[in-house]
Structure formats: C-alpha cells, structure tokens
Protein backbone atom coordinates (compact mmCIF):
# COMPACT_ATOMS: atom_id res chain seq x y z
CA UNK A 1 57.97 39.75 117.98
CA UNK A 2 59.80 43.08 117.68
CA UNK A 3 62.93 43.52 116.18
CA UNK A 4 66.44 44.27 117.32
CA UNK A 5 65.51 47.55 115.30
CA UNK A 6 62.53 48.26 116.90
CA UNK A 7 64.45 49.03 120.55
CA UNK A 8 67.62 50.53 118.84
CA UNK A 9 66.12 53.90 117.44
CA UNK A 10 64.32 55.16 120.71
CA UNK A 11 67.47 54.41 122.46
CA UNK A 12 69.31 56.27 119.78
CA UNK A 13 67.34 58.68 119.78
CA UNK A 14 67.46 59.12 123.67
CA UNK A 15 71.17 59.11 123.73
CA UNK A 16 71.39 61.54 121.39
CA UNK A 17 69.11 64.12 123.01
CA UNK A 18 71.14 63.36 126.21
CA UNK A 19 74.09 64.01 124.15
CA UNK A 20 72.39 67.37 123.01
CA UNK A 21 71.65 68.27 125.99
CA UNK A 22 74.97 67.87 128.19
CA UNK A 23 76.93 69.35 125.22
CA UNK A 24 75.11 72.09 125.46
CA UNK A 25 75.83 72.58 129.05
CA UNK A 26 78.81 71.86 128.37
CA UNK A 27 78.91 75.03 126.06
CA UNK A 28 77.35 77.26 128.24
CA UNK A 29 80.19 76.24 131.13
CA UNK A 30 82.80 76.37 128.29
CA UNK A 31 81.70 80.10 128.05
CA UNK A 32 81.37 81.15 131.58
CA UNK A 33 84.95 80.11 131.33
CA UNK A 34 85.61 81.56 128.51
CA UNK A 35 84.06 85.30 129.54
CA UNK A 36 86.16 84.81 133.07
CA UNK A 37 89.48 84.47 131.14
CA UNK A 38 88.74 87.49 128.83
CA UNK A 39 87.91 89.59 131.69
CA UNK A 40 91.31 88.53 133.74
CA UNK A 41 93.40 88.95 130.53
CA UNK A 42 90.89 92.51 130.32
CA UNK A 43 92.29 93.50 133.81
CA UNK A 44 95.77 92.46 133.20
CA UNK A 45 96.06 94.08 129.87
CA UNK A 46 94.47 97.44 131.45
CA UNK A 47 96.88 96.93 134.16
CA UNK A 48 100.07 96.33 131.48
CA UNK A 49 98.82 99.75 129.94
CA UNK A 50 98.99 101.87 133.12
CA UNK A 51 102.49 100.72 133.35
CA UNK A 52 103.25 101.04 129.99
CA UNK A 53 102.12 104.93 130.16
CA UNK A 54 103.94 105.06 133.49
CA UNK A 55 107.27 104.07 131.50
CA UNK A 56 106.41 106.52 128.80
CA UNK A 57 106.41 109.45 130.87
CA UNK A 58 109.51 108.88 133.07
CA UNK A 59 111.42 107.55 129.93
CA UNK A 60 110.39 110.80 128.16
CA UNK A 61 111.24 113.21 131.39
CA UNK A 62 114.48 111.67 131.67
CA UNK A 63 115.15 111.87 128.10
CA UNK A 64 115.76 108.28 126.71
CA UNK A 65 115.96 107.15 123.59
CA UNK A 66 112.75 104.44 124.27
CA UNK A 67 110.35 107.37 124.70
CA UNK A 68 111.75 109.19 121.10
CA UNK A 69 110.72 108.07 117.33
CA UNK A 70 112.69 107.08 114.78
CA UNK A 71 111.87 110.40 112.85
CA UNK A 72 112.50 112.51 116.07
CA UNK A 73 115.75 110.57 116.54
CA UNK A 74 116.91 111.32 113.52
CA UNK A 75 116.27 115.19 113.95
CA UNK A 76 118.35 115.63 116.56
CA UNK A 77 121.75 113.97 115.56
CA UNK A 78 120.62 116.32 112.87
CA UNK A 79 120.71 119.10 114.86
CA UNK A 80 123.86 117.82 116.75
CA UNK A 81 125.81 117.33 113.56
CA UNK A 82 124.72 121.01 112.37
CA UNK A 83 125.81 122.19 115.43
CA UNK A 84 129.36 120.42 115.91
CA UNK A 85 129.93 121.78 111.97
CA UNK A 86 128.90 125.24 112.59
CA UNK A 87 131.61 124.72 115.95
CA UNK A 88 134.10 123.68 113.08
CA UNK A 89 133.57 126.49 111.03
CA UNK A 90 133.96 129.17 113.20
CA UNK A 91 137.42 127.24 114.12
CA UNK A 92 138.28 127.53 110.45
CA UNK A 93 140.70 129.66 108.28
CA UNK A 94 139.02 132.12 106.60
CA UNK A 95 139.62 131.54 102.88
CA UNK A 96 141.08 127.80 103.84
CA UNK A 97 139.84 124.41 102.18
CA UNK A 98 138.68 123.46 105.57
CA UNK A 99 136.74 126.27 105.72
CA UNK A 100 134.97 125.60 102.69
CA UNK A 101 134.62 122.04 103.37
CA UNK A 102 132.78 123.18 105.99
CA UNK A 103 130.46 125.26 104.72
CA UNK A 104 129.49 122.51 102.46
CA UNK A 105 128.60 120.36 105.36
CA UNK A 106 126.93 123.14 107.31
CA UNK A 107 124.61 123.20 103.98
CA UNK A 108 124.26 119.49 103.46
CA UNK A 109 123.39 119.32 107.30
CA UNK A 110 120.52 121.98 107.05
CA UNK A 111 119.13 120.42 104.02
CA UNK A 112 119.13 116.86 105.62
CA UNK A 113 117.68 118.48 108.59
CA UNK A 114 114.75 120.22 107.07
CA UNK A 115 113.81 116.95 104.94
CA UNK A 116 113.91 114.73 108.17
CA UNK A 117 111.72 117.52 109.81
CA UNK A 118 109.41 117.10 106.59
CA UNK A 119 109.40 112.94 107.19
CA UNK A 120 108.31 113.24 110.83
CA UNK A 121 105.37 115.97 109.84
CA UNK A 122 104.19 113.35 107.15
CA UNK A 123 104.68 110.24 108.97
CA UNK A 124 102.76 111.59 111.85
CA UNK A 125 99.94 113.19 109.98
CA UNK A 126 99.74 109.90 108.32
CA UNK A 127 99.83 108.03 111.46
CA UNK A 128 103.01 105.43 110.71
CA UNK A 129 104.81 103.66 113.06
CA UNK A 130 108.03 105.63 112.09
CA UNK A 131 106.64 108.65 113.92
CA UNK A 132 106.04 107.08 117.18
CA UNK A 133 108.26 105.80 120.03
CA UNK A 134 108.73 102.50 120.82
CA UNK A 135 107.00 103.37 124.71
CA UNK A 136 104.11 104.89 122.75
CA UNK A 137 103.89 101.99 120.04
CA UNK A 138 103.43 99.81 123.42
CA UNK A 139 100.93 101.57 124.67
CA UNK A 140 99.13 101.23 121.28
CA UNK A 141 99.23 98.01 121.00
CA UNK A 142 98.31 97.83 124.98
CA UNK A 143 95.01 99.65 123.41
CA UNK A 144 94.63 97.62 120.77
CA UNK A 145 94.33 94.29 122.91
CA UNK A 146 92.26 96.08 124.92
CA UNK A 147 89.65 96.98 122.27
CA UNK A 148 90.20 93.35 121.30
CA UNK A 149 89.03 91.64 124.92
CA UNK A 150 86.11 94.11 124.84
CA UNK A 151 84.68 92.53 121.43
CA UNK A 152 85.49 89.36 123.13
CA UNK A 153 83.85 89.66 126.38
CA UNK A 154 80.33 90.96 124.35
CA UNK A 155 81.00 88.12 122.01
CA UNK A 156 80.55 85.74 125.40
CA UNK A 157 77.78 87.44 126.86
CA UNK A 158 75.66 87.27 123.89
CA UNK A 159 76.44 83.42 123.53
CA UNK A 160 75.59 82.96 126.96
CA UNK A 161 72.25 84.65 126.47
C-alpha cells in the first residue's frame, strides 16, 4: 500500500516546477513592462530637456536672473555698485570726507570685484554648481536622468535575453 508520502512529493514537485515556470513568465512580462516604462520616461525626459534648453536660451536672451549663476550674479551687482560709487565720486568735493569715503569704496568695490571674478574662474574650472545657472543646472540634471534610463533600458534588454 503506498503512503500518503509516496503521492505528496511528485505533486510537490510538479507544483513547484509549475510555480517555476509561470514565475518566470511572469518575470519576463514584468520586464517587457518594465523596458516600456523606461523608454516612455526615456522620451519624456528627452522631451523635458528640449524644453529645458528652450527656457535656457530665451531666459538668457532676455536677460533673467534664472539663466545667470550665482558667481556671475554676484559680478555684476559688483560691477553696478563700482559703477554707482565711481557716479558718487565724481559728484564729490574735492578734498571733502565724502570724497574720500568714496574712494575707499571705489577700492573696496574693485577688490571685491576681482575676487568674485577669481570664484567664478575656479568654480567653473572645477565644475561646481555655484558656477552654473539654475536653467543650466536643469538641463544637467535633465542629462543626468537621461544617462540614467539608458543604463536602465540595457539593464532590461539583457534580462530579457
């Protein structure tokens, strides 16, 4: 007479390589999914950049603030406070407290200047974040993703293979 055992493991057995078997169809559906939904985040993101570049260049035609860095901000109210205190001096009395004043700040302006200058040269030879506008740090990122989806989309294709 054969045991309750006996009829248990082939069944087992069975059920698990019908298990095996649909998860791994289920797997191979999972990444057909998976590879369509990296390519339409692909296309959206390449779409996203176009429009971020797009914004770029009109923001830095019209000259806004969005399309400037921090470092390039700071050069020209710089140059705009050099400018209004070089106005102020020639409105001065020669010899007068103002005057000297004055000269003081024209000095402290051109120093502050030329060091800001400096920061931009470094921070954009050293590729920071500080030397880039927000429009461009966008479009970086934008990139970035983009890159990203790639190594995703290879990733699926070689699991579905």
């Amino acid at each position: 007479m054969a045991s309750r055992f006996q009829f248990a493991v082939p069944a087992a057995v069975g059920a698990l390589t019908l298990g095996s078997a649909l998860a791994h169809a289920s797997a191979v559906t999972g990444d057909t999914a998976q590879l369509k939904e990296d390519r339409a985040a692909l296309i959206r993101m390449e779409k996203q950049l176009k429009t971020d570049e797009a914004t770029l260049k009109s923001d830095a035609k019209q000259g806004r603030l969005a399309a400037k860095s921090e470092d390039a901000v700071k050069i020209g109210d710089d140059r705009r406070a050099l400018a209004g205190e070089k106005q102020a001096l020639a409105a001065d009395q020669p010899g007068s407290a103002q005057m000297k004043a004055d000269k003081a700040a024209v000095v402290r302006d051109e120093t502050r200047l030329k060091a800001d200058e400096k920061t931009l040269k470094a921070d954009t030879r050293e590729g920071k974040m500080a030397a880039m506008s927000k429009d461009a740090e966008k479009i970086y990122q934008d990139r970035q993703y983009i890159q990203g989806e790639k190594k995703d989309i290879a990733a699926d294709k070689s699991r579905m293979e």
